[in-house]
Protein backbone atom coordinates (compact mmCIF):
# COMPACT_ATOMS: atom_id res chain seq x y z
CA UNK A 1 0.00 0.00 0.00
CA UNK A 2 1.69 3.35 -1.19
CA UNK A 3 0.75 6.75 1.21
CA UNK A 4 -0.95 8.91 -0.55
CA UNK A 5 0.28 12.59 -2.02
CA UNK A 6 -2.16 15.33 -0.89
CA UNK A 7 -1.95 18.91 -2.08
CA UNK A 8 -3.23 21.37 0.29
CA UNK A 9 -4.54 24.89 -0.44
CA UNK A 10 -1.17 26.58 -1.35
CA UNK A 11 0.13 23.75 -2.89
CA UNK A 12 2.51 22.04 -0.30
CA UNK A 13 2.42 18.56 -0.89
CA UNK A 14 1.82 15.96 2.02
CA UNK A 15 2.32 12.19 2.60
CA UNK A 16 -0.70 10.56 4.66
CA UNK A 17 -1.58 6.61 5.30
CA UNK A 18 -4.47 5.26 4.45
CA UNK A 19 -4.77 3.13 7.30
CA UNK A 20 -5.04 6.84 8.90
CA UNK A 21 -7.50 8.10 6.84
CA UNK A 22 -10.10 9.02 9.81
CA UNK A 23 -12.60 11.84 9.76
CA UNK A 24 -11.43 12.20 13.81
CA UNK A 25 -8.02 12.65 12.84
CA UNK A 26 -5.32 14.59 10.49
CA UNK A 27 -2.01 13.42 10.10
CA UNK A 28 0.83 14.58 7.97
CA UNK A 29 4.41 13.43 6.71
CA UNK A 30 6.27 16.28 4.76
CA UNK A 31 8.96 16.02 2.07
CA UNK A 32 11.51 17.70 1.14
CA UNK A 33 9.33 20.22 -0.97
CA UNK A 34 7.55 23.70 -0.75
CA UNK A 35 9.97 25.59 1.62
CA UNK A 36 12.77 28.57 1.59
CA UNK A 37 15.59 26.63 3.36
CA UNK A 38 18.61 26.90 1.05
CA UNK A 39 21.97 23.94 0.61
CA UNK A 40 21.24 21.14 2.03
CA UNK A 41 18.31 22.38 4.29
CA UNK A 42 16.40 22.87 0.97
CA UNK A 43 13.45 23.52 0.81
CA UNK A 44 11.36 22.64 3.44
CA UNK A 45 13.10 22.00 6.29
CA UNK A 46 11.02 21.91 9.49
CA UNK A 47 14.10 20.86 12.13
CA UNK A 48 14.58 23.47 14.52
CA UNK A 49 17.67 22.04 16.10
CA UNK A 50 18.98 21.02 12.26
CA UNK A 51 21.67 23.76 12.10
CA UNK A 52 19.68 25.65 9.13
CA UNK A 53 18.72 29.41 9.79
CA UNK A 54 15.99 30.81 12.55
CA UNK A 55 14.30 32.40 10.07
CA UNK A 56 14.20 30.00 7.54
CA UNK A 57 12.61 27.01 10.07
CA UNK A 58 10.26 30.01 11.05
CA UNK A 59 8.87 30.61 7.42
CA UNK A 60 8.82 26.80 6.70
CA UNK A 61 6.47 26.48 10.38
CA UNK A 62 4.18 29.40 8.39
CA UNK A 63 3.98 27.69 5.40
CA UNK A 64 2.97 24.24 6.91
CA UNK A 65 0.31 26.36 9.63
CA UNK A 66 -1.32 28.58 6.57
CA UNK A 67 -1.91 25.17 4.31
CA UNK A 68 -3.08 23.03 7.54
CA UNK A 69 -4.43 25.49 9.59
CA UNK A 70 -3.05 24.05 12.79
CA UNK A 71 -2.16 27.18 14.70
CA UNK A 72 1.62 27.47 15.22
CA UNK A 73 1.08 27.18 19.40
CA UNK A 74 -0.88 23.90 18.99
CA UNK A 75 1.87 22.10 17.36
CA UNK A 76 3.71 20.42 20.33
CA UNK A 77 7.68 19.63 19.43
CA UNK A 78 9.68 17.65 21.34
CA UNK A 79 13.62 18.16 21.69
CA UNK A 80 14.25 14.85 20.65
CA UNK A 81 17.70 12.64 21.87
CA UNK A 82 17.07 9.39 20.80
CA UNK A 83 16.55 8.33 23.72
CA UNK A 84 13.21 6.30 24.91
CA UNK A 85 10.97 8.75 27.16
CA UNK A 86 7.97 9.63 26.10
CA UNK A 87 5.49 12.35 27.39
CA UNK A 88 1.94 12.33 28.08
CA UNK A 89 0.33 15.94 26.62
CA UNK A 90 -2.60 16.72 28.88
CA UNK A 91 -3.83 19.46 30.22
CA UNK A 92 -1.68 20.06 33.19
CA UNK A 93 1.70 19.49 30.65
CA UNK A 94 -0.41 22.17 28.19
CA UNK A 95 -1.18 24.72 31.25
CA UNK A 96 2.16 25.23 32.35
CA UNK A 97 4.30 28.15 31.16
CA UNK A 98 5.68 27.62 27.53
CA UNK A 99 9.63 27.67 28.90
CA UNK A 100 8.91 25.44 31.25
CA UNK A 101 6.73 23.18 28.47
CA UNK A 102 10.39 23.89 26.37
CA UNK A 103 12.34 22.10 29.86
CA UNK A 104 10.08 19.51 29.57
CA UNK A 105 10.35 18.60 26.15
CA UNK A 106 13.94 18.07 26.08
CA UNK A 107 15.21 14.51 26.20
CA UNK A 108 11.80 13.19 24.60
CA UNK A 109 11.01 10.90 21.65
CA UNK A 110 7.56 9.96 21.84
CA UNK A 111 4.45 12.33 22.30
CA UNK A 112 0.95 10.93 23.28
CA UNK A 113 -2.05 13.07 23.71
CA UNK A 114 -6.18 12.74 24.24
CA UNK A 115 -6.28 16.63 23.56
CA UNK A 116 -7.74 17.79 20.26
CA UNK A 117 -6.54 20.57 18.70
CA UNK A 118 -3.16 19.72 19.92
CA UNK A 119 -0.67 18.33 16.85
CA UNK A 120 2.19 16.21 18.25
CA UNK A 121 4.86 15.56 15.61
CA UNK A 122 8.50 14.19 15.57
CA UNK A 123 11.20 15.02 13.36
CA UNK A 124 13.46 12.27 11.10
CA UNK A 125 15.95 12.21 8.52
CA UNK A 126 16.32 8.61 8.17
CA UNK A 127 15.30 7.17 11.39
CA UNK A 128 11.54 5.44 11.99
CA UNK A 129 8.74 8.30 12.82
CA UNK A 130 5.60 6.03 13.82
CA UNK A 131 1.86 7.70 14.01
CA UNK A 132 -0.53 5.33 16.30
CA UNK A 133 -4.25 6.18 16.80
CA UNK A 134 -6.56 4.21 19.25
CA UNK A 135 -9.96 4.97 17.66
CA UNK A 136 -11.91 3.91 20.35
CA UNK A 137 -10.58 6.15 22.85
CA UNK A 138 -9.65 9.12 20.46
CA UNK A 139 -5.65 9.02 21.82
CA UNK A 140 -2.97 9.78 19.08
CA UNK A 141 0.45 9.79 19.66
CA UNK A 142 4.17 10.26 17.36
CA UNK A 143 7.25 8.29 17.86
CA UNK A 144 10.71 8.80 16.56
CA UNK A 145 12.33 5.65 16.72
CA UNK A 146 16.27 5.54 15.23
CA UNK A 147 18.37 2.34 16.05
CA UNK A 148 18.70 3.52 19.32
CA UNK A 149 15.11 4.12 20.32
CA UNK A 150 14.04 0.56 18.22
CA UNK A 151 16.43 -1.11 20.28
CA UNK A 152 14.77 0.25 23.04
CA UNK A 153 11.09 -0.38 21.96
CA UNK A 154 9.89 2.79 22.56
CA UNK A 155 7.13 2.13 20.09
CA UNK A 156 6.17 -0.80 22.07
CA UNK A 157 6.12 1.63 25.23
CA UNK A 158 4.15 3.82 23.68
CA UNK A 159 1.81 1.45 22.65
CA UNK A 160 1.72 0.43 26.70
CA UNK A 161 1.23 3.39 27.77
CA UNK A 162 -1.76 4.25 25.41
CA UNK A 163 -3.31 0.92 26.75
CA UNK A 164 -2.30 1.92 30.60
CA UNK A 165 -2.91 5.48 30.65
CA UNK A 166 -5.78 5.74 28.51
CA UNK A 167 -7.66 2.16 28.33
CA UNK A 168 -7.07 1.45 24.66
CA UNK A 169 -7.49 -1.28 23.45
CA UNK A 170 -4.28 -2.23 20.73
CA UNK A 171 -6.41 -4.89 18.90
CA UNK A 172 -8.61 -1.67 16.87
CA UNK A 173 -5.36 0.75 17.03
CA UNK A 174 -3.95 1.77 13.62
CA UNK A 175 -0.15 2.75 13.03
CA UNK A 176 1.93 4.35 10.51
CA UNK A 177 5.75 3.93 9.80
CA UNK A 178 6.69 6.37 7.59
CA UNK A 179 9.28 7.05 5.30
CA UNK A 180 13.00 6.46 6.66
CA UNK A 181 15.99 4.48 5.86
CA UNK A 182 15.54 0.96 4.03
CA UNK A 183 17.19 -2.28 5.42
CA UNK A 184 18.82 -1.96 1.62
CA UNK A 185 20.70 1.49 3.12
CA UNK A 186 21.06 1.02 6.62
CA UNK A 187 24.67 -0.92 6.45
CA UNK A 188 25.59 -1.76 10.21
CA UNK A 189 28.42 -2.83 12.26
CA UNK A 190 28.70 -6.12 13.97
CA UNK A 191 28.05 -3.71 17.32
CA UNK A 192 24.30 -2.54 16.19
CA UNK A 193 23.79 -6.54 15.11
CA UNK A 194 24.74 -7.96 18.63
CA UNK A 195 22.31 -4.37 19.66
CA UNK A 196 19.67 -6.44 18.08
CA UNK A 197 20.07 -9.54 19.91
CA UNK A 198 17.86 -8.57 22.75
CA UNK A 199 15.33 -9.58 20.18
CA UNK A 200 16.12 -13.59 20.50
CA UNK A 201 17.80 -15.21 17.52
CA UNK A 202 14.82 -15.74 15.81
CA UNK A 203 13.56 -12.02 15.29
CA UNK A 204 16.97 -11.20 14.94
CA UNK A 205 17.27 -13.51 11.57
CA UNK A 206 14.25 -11.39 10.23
CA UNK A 207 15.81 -8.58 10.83
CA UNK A 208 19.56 -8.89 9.64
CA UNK A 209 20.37 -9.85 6.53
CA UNK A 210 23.92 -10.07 5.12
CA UNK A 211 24.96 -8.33 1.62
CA UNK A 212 26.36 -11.36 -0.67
CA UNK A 213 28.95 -8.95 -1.77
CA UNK A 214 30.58 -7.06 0.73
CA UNK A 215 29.80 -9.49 3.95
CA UNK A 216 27.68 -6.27 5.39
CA UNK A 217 25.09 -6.59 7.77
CA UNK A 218 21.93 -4.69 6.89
CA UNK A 219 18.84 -3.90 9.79
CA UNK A 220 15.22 -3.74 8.99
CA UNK A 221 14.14 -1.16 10.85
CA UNK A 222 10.52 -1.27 9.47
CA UNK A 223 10.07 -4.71 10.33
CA UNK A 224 11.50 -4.25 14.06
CA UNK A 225 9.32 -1.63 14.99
CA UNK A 226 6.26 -3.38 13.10
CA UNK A 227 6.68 -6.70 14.97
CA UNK A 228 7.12 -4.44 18.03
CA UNK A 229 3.91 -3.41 17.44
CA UNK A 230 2.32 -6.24 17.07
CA UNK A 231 3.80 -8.00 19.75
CA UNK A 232 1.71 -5.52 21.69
CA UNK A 233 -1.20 -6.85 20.34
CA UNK A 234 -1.60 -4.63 17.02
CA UNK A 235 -3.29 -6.30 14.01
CA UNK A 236 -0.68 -6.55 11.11
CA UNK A 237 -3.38 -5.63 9.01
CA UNK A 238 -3.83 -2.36 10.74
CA UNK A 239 -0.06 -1.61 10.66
CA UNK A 240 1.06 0.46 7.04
CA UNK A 241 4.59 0.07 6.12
CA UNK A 242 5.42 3.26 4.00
CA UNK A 243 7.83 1.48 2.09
CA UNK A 244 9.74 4.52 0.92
CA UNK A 245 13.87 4.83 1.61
CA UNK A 246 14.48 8.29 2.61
CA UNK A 247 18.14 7.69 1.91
CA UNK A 248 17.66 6.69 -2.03
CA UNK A 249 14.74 8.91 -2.50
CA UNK A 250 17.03 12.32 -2.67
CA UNK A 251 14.18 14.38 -4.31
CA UNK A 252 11.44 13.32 -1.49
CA UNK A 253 13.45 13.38 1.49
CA UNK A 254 16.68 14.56 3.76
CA UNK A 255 18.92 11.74 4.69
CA UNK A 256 21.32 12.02 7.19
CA UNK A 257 23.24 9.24 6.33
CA UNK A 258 23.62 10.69 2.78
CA UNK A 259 24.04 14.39 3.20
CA UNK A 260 25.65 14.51 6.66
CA UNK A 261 24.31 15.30 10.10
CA UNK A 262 23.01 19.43 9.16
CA UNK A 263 20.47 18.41 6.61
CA UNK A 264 16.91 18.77 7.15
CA UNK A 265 14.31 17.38 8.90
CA UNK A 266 10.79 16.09 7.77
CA UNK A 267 7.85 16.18 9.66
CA UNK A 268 5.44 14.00 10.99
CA UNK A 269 2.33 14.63 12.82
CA UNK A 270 -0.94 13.88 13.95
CA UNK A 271 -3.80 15.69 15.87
CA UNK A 272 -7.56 14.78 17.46
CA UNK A 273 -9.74 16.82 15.44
């Protein structure tokens, strides 16, 4: 199943799953298109910690707010470390003073929220963002899972929380992976592979995979954070697999792997309408 390409009303074109397609919700994944970064932050680079200019991240927020119309102070960013925390946006997080929201946010990879109006998103440039939504308790949430945060199964966590915090049940929730680095691209040392033994041999052998040519190990990063998922009791059916390598797709999206660590950022979000 291939995400769809919207076009909103000034032309900035959007990724969106169809597994999300939900009158409750809207959810987003940008591309590389439609901003005024310039080098290798162009265009539309949404990373605020990415290196590029203040003002150019500040038009490209604009841009994305005026074709949306998700207010610039309901989009809730986290300062993301790969690490595996994840916070809860409710309304005592959301009534707090916005530095102290900033202090907060810092250290966090994982947003989860019951609040509509209120757009979570993460930022990638090759590693895993993940959009979840429990229908039947209106919760959304974004995770950026890289290597580090897949080894840690913060997807899975999030998942638990959602189902501990909020009641859902995982057997009607719907996910997302979205657009990152293919198993193809993501050449690892023997360091990330042993990483991945947690796992159990048997996960781990549907995970690595070794390139006949150079002796390479390669990770599946989709398929690790998809059987995460669904070792939390997701349906595969309701889980979409994007399918689309940020690192060989140079028009689409930044890669950090292929243009260095200051490239851009994409975008992905979701929000309880």
């Amino acid at each position: 199943m291939t995400m769809k390409k919207n076009y909103l009303n000034k032309g900035l074109e959007i990724l969106q799953f169809n597994q999300l397609d939900d009158c409750n919700i809207f959810h987003f994944v940008t591309t590389r298109r439609g901003g005024v970064s310039q080098g290798t932050y162009s265009t539309f680079n949404l990373g605020r910690n990415s290196g590029d200019t203040v003002e150019s991240i500040q038009k490209n927020y604009e841009i994305l707010s005026e074709n949306t119309g998700i207010s610039l102070q309901n989009i809730v960013y986290p300062c993301q470390q790969h690490t595996v925390h994840i916070r809860k946006v409710d309304s005592s997080f959301l009534g707090i003073a916005p530095i102290e929201r900033e202090k907060k946010l810092v250290g966090i990879d994982a947003l989860v929220t019951d609040i509509p109006d209120v757009c979570i998103v993460v930022t990638t440039a090759d590693c895993v963002p993940v959009l979840l939504y429990a229908p039947d308790k209106k919760v959304v949430a974004a995770v950026h899972a890289g290597w580090r945060g897949t080894v840690g199964c913060i997807a899975a966590n999030c998942v638990k929380m959602m189902v501990s915090e909020y009641g859902c049940d995982p057997k009607v929730m719907r996910a997302g992976i979205g657009p990152s680095i293919s198993q193809s691209a993501f050449e690892v040392g023997e360091e990330l592979v042993e990483a991945f033994r947690k796992f159990g041999q048997e996960k781990l052998s549907l995970l690595v995979e070794r390139h006949p040519v150079t002796g390479k190990s390669h990770i599946d990063l989709w398929k690790a954070n998809s059987l995460q998922l669904q070792g939390e009791g997701l349906v595969s059916a309701n889980i979409e697999v994007a399918g689309m390598c940020t690192f060989s797709n140079e028009e689409l999206f930044f890669s950090a792997r292929r243009q260095g660590i200051k490239c851009g950022r994409m975008l992905s979000g979701i929000m309880l309408k």
